[in-house]
N, C-alpha and C. Protein backbone atom coordinates (compact mmCIF):
# COMPACT_ATOMS: atom_id res chain seq x y z
N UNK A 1 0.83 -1.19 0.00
CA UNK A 1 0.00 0.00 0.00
C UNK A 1 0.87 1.25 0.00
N UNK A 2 2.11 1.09 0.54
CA UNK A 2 2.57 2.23 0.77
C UNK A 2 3.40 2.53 -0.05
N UNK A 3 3.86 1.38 -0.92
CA UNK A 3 4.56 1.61 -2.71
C UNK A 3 3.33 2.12 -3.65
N UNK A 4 2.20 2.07 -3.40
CA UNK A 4 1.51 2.52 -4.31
C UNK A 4 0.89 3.95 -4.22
N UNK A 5 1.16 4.12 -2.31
CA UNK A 5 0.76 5.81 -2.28
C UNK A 5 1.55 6.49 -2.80
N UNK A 6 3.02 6.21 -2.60
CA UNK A 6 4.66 6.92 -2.89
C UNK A 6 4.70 6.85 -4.52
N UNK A 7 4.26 6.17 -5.40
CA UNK A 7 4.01 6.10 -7.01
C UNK A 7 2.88 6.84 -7.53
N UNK A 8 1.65 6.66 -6.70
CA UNK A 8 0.35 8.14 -7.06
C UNK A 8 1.37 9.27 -6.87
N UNK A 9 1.85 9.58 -5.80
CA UNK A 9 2.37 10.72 -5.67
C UNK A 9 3.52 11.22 -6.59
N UNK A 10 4.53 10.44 -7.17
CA UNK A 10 4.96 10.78 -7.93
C UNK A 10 4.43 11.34 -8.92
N UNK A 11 3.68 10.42 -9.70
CA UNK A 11 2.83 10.74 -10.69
C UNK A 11 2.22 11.76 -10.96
N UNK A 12 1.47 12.11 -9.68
CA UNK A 12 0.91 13.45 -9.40
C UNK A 12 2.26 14.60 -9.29
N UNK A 13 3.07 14.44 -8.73
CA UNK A 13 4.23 15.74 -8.58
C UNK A 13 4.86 15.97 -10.63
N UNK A 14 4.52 14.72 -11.17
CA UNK A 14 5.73 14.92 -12.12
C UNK A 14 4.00 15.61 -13.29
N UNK A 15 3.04 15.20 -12.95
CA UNK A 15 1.93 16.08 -13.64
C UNK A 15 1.73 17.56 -13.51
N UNK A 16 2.17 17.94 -12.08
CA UNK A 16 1.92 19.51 -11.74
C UNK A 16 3.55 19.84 -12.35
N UNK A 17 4.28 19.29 -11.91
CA UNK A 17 5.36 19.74 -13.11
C UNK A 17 5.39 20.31 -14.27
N UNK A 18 4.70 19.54 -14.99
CA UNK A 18 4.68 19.54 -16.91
C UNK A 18 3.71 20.30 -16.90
N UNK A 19 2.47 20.58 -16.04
CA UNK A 19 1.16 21.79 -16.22
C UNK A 19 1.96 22.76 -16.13
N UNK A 20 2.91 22.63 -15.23
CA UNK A 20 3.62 24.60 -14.77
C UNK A 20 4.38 24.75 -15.87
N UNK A 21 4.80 23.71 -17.20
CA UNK A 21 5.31 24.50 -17.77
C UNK A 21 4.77 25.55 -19.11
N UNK A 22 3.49 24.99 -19.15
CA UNK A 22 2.67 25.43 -20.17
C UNK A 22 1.83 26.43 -19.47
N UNK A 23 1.42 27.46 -19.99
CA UNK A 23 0.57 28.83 -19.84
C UNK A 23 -1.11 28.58 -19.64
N UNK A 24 -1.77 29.13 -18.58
CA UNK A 24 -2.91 28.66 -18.67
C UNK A 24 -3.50 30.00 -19.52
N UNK A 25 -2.93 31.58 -19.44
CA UNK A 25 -3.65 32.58 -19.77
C UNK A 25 -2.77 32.78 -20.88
N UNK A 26 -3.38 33.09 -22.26
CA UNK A 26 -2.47 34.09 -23.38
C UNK A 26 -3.04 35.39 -23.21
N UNK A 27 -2.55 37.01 -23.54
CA UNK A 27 -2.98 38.21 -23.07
C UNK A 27 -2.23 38.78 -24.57
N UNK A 28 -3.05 39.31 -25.14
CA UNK A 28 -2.59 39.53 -26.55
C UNK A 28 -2.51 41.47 -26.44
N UNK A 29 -1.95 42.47 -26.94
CA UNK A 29 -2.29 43.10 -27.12
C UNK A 29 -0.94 44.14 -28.48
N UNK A 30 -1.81 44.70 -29.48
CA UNK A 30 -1.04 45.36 -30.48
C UNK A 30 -2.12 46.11 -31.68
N UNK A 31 -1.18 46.07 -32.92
CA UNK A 31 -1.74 47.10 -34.02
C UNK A 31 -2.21 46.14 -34.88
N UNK A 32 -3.46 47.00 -35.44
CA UNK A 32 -4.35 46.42 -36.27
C UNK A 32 -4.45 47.00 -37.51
N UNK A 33 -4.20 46.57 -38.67
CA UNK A 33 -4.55 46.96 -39.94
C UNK A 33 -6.10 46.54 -40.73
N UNK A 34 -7.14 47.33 -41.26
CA UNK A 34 -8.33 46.36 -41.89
C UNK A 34 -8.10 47.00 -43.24
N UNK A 35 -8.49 46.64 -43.89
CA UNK A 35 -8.85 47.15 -45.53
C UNK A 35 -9.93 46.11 -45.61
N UNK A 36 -11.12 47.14 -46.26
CA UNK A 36 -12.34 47.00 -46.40
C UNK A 36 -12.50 46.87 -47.77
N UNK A 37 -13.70 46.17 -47.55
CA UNK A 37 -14.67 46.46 -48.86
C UNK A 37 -15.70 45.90 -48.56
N UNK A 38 -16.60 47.46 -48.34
CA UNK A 38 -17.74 47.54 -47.65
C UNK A 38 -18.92 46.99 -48.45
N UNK A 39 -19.12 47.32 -50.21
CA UNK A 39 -20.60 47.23 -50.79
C UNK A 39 -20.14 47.12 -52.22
N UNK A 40 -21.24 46.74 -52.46
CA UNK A 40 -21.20 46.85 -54.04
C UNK A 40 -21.14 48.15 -54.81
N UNK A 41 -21.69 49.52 -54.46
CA UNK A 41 -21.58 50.73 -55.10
C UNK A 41 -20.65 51.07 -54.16
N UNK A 42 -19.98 50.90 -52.98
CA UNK A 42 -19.10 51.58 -52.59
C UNK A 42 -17.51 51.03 -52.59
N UNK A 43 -16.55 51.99 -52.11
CA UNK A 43 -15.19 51.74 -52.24
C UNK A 43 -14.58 51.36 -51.67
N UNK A 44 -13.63 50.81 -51.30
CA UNK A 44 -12.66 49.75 -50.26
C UNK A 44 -11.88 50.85 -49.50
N UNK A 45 -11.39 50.64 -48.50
CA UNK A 45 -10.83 51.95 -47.45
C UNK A 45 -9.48 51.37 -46.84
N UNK A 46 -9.23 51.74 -46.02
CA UNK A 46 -8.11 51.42 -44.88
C UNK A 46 -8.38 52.33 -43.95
N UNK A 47 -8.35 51.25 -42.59
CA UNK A 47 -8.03 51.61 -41.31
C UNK A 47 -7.58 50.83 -40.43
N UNK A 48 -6.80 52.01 -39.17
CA UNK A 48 -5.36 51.26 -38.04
C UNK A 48 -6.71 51.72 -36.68
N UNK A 49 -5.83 50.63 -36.02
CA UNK A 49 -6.44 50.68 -35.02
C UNK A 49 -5.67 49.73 -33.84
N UNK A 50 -6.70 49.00 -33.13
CA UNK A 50 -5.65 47.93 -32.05
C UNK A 50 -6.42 46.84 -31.76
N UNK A 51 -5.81 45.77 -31.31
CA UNK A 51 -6.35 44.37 -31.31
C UNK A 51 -6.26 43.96 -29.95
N UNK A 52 -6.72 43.44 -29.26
CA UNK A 52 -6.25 42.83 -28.18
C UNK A 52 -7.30 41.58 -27.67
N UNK A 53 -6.53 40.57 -27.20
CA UNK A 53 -7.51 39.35 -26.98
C UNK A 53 -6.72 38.76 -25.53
N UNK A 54 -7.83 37.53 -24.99
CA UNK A 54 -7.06 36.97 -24.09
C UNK A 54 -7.93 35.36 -24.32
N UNK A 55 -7.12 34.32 -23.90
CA UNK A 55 -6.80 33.08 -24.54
C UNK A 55 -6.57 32.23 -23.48
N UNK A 56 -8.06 31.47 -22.84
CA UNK A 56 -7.78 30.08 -21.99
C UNK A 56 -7.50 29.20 -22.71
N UNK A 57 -6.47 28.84 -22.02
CA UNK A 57 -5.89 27.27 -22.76
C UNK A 57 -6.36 26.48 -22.24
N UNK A 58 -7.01 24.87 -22.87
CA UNK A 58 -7.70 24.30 -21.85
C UNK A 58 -7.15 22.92 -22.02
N UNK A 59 -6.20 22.77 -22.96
CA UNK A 59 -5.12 21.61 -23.38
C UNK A 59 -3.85 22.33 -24.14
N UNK A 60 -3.29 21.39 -23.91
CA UNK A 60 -1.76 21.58 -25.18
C UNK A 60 -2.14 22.21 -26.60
N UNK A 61 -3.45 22.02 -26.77
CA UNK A 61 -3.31 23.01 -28.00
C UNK A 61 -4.37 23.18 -28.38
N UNK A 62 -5.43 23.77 -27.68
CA UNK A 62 -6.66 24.20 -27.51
C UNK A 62 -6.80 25.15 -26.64
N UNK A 63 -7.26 26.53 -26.97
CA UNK A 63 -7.79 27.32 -26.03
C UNK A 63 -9.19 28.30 -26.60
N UNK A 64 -9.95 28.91 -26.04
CA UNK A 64 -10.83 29.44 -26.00
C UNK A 64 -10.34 31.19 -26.13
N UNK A 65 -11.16 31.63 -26.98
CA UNK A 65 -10.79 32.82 -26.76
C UNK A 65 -11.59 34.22 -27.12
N UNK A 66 -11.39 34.91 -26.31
CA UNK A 66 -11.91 36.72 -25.95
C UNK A 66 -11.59 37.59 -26.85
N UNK A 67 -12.35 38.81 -28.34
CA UNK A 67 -11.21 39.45 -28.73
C UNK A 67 -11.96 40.69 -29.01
N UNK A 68 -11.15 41.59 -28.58
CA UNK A 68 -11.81 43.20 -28.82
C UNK A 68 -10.66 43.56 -29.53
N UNK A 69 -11.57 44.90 -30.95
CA UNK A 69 -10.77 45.46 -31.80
C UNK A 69 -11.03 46.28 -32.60
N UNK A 70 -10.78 47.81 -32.17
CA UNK A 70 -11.42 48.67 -32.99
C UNK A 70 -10.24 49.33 -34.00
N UNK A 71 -10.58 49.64 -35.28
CA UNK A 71 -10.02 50.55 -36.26
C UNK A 71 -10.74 52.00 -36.34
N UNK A 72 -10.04 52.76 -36.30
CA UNK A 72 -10.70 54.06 -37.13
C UNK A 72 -9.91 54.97 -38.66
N UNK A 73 -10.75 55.29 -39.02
CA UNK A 73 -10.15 56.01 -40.71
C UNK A 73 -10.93 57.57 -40.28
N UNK A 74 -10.16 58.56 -41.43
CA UNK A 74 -10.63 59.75 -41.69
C UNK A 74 -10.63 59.99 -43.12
N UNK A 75 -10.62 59.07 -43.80
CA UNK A 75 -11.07 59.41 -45.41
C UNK A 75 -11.62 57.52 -45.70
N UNK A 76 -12.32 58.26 -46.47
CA UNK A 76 -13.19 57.22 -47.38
C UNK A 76 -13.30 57.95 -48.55
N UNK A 77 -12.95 56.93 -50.12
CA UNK A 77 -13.47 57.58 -51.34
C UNK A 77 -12.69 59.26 -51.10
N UNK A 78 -12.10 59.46 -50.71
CA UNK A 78 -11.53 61.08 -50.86
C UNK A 78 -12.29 61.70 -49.99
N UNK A 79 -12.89 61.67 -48.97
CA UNK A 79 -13.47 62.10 -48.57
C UNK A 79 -13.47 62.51 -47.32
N UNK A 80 -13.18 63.30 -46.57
CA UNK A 80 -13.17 63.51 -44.71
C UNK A 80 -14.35 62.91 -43.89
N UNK A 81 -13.95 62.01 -43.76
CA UNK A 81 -15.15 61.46 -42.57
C UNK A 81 -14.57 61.14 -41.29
N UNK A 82 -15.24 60.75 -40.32
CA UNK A 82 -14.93 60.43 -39.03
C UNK A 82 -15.33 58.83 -38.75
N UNK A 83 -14.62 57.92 -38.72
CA UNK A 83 -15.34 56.68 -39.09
C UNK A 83 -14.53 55.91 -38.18
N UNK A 84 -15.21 55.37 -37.04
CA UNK A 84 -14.73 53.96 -36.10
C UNK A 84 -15.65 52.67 -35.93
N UNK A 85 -14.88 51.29 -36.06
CA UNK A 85 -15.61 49.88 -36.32
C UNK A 85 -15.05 49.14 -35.06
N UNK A 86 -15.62 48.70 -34.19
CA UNK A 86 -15.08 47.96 -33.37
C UNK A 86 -16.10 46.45 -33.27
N UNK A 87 -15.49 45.63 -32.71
CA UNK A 87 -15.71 44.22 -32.82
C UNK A 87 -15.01 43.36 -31.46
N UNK A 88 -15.97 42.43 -30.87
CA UNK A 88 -16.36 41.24 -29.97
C UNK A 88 -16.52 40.36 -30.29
N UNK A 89 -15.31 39.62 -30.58
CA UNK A 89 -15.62 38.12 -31.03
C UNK A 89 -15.23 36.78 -30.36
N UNK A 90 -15.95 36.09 -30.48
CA UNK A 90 -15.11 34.64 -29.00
C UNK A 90 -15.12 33.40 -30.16
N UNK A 91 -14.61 32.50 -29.74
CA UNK A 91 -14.31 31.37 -30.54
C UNK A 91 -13.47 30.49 -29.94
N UNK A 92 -13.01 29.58 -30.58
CA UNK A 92 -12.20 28.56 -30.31
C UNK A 92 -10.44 28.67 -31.33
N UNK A 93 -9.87 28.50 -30.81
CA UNK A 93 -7.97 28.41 -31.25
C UNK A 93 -7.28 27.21 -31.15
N UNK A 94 -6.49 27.07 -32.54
CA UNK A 94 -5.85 25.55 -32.20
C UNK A 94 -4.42 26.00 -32.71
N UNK A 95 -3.61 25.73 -31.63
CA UNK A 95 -2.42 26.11 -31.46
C UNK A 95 -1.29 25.19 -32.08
N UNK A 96 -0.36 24.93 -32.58
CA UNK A 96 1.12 23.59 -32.84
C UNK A 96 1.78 24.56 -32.44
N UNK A 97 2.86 23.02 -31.79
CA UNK A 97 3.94 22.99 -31.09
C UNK A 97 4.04 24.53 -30.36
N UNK A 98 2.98 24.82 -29.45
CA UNK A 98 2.65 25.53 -28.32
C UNK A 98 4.05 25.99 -27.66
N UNK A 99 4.76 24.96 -27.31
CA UNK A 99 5.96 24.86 -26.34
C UNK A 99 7.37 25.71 -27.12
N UNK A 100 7.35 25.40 -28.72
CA UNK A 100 8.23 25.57 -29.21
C UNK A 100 9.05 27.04 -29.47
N UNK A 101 9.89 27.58 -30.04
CA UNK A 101 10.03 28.96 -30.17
C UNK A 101 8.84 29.45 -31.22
N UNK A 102 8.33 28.71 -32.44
CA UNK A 102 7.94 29.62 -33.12
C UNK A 102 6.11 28.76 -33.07
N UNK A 103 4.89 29.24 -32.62
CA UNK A 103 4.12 28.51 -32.62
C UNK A 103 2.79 29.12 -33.69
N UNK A 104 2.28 28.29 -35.07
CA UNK A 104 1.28 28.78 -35.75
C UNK A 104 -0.02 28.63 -34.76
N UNK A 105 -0.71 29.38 -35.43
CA UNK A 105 -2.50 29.07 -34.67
C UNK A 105 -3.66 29.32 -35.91
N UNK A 106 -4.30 28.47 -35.58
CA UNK A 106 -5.49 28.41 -36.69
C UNK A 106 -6.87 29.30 -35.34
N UNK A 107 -7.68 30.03 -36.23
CA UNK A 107 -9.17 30.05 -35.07
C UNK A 107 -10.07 30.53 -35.79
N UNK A 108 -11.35 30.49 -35.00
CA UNK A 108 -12.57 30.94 -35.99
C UNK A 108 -13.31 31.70 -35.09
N UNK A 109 -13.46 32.75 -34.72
CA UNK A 109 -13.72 33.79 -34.17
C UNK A 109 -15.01 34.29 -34.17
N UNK A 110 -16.39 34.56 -33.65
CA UNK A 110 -17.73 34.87 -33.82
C UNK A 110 -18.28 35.89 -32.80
N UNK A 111 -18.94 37.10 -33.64
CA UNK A 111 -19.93 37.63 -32.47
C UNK A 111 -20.39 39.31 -32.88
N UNK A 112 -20.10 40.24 -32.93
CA UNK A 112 -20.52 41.62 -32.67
C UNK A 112 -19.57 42.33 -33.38
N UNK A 113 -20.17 43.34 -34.44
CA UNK A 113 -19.64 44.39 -34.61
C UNK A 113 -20.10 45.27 -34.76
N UNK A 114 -19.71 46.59 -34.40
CA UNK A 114 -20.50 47.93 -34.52
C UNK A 114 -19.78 48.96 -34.64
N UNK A 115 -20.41 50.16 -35.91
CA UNK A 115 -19.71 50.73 -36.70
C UNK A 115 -20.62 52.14 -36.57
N UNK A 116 -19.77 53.57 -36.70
CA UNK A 116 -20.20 54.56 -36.55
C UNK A 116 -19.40 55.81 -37.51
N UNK A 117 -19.80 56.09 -38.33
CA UNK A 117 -19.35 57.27 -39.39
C UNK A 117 -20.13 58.88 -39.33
N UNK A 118 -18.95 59.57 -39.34
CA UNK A 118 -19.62 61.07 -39.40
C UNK A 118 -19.23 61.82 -40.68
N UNK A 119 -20.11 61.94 -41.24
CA UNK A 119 -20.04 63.22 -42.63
C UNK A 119 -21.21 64.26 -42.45
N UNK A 120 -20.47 65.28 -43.46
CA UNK A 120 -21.22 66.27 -43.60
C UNK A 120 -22.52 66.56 -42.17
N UNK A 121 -22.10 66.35 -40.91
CA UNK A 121 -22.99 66.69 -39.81
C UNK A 121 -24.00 65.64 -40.04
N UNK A 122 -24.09 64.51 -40.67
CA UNK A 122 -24.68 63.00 -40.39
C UNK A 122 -24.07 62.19 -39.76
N UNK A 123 -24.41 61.85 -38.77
CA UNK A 123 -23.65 60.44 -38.27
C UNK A 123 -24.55 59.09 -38.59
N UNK A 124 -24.19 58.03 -39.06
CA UNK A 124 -25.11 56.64 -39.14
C UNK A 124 -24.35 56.14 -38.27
N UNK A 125 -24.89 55.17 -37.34
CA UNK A 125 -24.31 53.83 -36.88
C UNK A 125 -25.15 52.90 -37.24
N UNK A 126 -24.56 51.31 -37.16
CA UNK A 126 -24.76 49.69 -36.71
C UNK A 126 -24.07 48.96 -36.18
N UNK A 127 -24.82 47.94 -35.92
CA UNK A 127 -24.15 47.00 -34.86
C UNK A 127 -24.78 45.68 -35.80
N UNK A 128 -23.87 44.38 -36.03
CA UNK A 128 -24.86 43.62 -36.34
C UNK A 128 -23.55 42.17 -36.02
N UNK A 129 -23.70 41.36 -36.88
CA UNK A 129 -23.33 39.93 -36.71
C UNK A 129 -21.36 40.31 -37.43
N UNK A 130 -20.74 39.66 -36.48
CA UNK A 130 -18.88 39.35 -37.35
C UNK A 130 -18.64 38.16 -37.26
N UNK A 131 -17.78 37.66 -38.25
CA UNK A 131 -17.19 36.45 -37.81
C UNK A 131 -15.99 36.69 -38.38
N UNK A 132 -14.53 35.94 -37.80
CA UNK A 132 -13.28 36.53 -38.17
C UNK A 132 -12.51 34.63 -38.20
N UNK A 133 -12.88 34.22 -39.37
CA UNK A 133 -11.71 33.24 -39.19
C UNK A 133 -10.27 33.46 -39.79
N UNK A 134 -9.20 32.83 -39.23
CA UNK A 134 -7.67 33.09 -39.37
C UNK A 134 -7.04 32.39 -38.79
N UNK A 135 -5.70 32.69 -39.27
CA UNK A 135 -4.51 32.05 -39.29
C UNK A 135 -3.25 33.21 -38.35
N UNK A 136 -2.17 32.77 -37.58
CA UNK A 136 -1.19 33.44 -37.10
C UNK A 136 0.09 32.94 -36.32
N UNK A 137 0.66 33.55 -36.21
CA UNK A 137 2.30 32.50 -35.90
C UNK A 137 3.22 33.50 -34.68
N UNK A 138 3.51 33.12 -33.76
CA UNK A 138 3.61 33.46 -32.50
C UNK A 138 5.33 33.35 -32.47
N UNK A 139 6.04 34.10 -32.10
CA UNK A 139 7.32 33.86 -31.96
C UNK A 139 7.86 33.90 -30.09
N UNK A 140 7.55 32.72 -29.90
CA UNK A 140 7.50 32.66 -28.40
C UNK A 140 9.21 33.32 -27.88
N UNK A 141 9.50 34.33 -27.00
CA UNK A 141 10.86 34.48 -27.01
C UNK A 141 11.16 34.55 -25.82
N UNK A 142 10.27 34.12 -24.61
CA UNK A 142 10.95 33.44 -23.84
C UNK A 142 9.55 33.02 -23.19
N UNK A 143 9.39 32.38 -21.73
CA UNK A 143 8.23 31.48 -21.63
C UNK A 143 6.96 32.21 -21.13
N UNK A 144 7.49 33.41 -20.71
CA UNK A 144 6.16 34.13 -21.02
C UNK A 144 5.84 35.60 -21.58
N UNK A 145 7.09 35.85 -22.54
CA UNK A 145 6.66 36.84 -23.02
C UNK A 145 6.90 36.71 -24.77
N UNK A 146 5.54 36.50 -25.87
CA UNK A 146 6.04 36.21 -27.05
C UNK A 146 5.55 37.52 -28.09
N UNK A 147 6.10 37.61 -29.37
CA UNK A 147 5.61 38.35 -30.20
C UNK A 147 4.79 37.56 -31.26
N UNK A 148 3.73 38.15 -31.55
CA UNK A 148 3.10 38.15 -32.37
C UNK A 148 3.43 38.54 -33.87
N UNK A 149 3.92 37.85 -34.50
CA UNK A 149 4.43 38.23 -35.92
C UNK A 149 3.58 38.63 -36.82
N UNK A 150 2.42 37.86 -36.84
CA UNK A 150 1.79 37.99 -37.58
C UNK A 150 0.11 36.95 -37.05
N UNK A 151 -0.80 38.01 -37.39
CA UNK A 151 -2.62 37.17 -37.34
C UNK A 151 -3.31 38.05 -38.46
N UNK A 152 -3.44 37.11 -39.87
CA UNK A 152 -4.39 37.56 -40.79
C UNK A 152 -5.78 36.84 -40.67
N UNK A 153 -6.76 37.39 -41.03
CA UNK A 153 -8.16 37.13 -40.65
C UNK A 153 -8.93 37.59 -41.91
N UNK A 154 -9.94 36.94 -42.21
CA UNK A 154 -11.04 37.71 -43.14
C UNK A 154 -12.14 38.08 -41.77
N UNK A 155 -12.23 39.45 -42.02
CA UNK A 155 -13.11 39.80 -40.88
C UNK A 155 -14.32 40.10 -42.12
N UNK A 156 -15.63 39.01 -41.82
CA UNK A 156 -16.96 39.50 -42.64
C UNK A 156 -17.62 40.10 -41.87
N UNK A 157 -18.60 41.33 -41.87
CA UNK A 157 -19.27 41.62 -41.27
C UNK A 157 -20.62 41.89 -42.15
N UNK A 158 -21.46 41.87 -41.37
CA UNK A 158 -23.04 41.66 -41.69
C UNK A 158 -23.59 43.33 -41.44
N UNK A 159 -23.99 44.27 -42.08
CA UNK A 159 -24.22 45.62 -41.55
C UNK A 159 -25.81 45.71 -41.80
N UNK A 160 -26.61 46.10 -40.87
CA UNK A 160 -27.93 46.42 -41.66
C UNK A 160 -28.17 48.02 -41.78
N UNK A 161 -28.56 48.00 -42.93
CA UNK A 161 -29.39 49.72 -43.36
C UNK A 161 -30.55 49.32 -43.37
N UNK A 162 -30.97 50.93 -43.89
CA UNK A 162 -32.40 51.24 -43.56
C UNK A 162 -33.16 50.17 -44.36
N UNK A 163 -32.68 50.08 -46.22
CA UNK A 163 -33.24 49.05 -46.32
C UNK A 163 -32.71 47.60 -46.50
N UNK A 164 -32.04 47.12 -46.05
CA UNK A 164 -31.37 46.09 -46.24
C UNK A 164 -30.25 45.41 -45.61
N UNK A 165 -29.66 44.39 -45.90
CA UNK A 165 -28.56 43.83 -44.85
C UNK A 165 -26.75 44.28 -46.11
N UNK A 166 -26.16 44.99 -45.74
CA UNK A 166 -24.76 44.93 -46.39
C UNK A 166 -23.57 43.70 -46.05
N UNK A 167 -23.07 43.20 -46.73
CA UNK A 167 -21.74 42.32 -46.24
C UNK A 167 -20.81 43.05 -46.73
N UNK A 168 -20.18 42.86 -45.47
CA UNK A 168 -18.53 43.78 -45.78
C UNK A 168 -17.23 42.28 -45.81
N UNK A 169 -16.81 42.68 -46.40
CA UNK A 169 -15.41 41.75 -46.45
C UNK A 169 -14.27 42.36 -46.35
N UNK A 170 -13.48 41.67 -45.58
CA UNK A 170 -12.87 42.43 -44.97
C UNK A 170 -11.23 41.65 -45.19
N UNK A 171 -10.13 42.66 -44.45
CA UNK A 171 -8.74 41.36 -44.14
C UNK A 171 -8.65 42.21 -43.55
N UNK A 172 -7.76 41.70 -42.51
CA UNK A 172 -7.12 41.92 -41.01
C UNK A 172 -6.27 41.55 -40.80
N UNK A 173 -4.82 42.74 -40.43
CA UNK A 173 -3.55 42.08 -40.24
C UNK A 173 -3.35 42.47 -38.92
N UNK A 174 -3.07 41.78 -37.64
CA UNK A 174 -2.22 41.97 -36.06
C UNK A 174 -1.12 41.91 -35.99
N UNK A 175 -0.44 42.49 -35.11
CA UNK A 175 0.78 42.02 -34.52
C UNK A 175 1.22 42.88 -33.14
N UNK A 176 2.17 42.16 -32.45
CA UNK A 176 1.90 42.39 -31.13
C UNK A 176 2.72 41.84 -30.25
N UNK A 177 2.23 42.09 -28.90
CA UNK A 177 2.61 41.25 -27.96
C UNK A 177 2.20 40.19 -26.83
N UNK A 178 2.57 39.16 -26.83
CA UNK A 178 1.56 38.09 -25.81
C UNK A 178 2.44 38.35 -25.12
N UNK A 179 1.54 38.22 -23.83
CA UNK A 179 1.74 37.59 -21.95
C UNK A 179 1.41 36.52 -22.17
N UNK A 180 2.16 35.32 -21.43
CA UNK A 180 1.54 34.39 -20.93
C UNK A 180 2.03 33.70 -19.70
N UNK A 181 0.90 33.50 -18.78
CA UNK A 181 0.96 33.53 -17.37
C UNK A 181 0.48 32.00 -17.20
């Protein structure tokens, strides 16, 4: 009995081991690039802004994840406007070789976006449906502090007007810096 308590226990010490060496929290935060293309009669744009997410891991290469991210522009079409898009999206992330220096991630991202433009003393807003699936590659550079090289995304968004629903299509470039705790 008492070779088999002294072997659970190992077992158990050499498990909390190998958990401590992997991150339970990722904490993302950096710059955001979008280029749009909002509609069919209208014109494709660019705007910077910032990204930031945070990332339960709930295995070796699975985590869940949180992501807020707004852009803003001051021209559209030549034009002076006042224009900010921000977005709430959660989803699921699948991480390789997590542990290693350089780690890719696949995810598919779902939930809220809402958008607000000012011209000529009009302002419109909406809010309606995003989804952001993507790809990105993590340059871990030491065990808990990594850069973000790179997260491209097609960010679609769903906009409704007065009469109708718009799809915007979108790309999205990040980069940055992770915590991981």
């Amino acid at each position: 009995m008492r070779k088999v308590v002294c072997l659970l226990g190992l077992v158990f010490l050499a498990t909390v081991s190998a958990a401590a060496q992997d991150s339970y929290v990722d904490v993302f935060a950096g710059y955001s690039y979008l280029h749009t293309s909002p509609g069919v009669n209208q014109s494709s744009f660019k705007a910077n802004g910032g990204d930031a997410s945070i990332a339960l891991n709930v295995n070796r290469w699975g985590s869940l994840v949180a992501e807020f991210g707004g852009v803003h522009t001051s021209k559209i079409s030549g034009a002076d406007v006042d224009a900010t898009a921000t977005t709430l999206l959660f989803g699921p992330k699948i991480s390789f070789f997590r542990g290693s220096k350089l780690s890719p991630f696949v995810q598919a991202l779902f939930g809220y976006a809402h958008s607000n433009a000012a011209f000529n003393r009009t302002t419109t807003a909406s809010n309606g449906f995003a989804m952001s699936p993507g790809v990105g590659l993590d340059w871990n550079v030491t065990h808990h502090i990594g850069l973000r090289l790179g997260q491209a995304d097609y960010l679609f968004q769903r906009v409704p007007t007065s009469t109708n629903q718009v799809n915007w299509n979108n790309f999205r470039y990040s980069a940055g810096v992770v915590f991981r705790f």
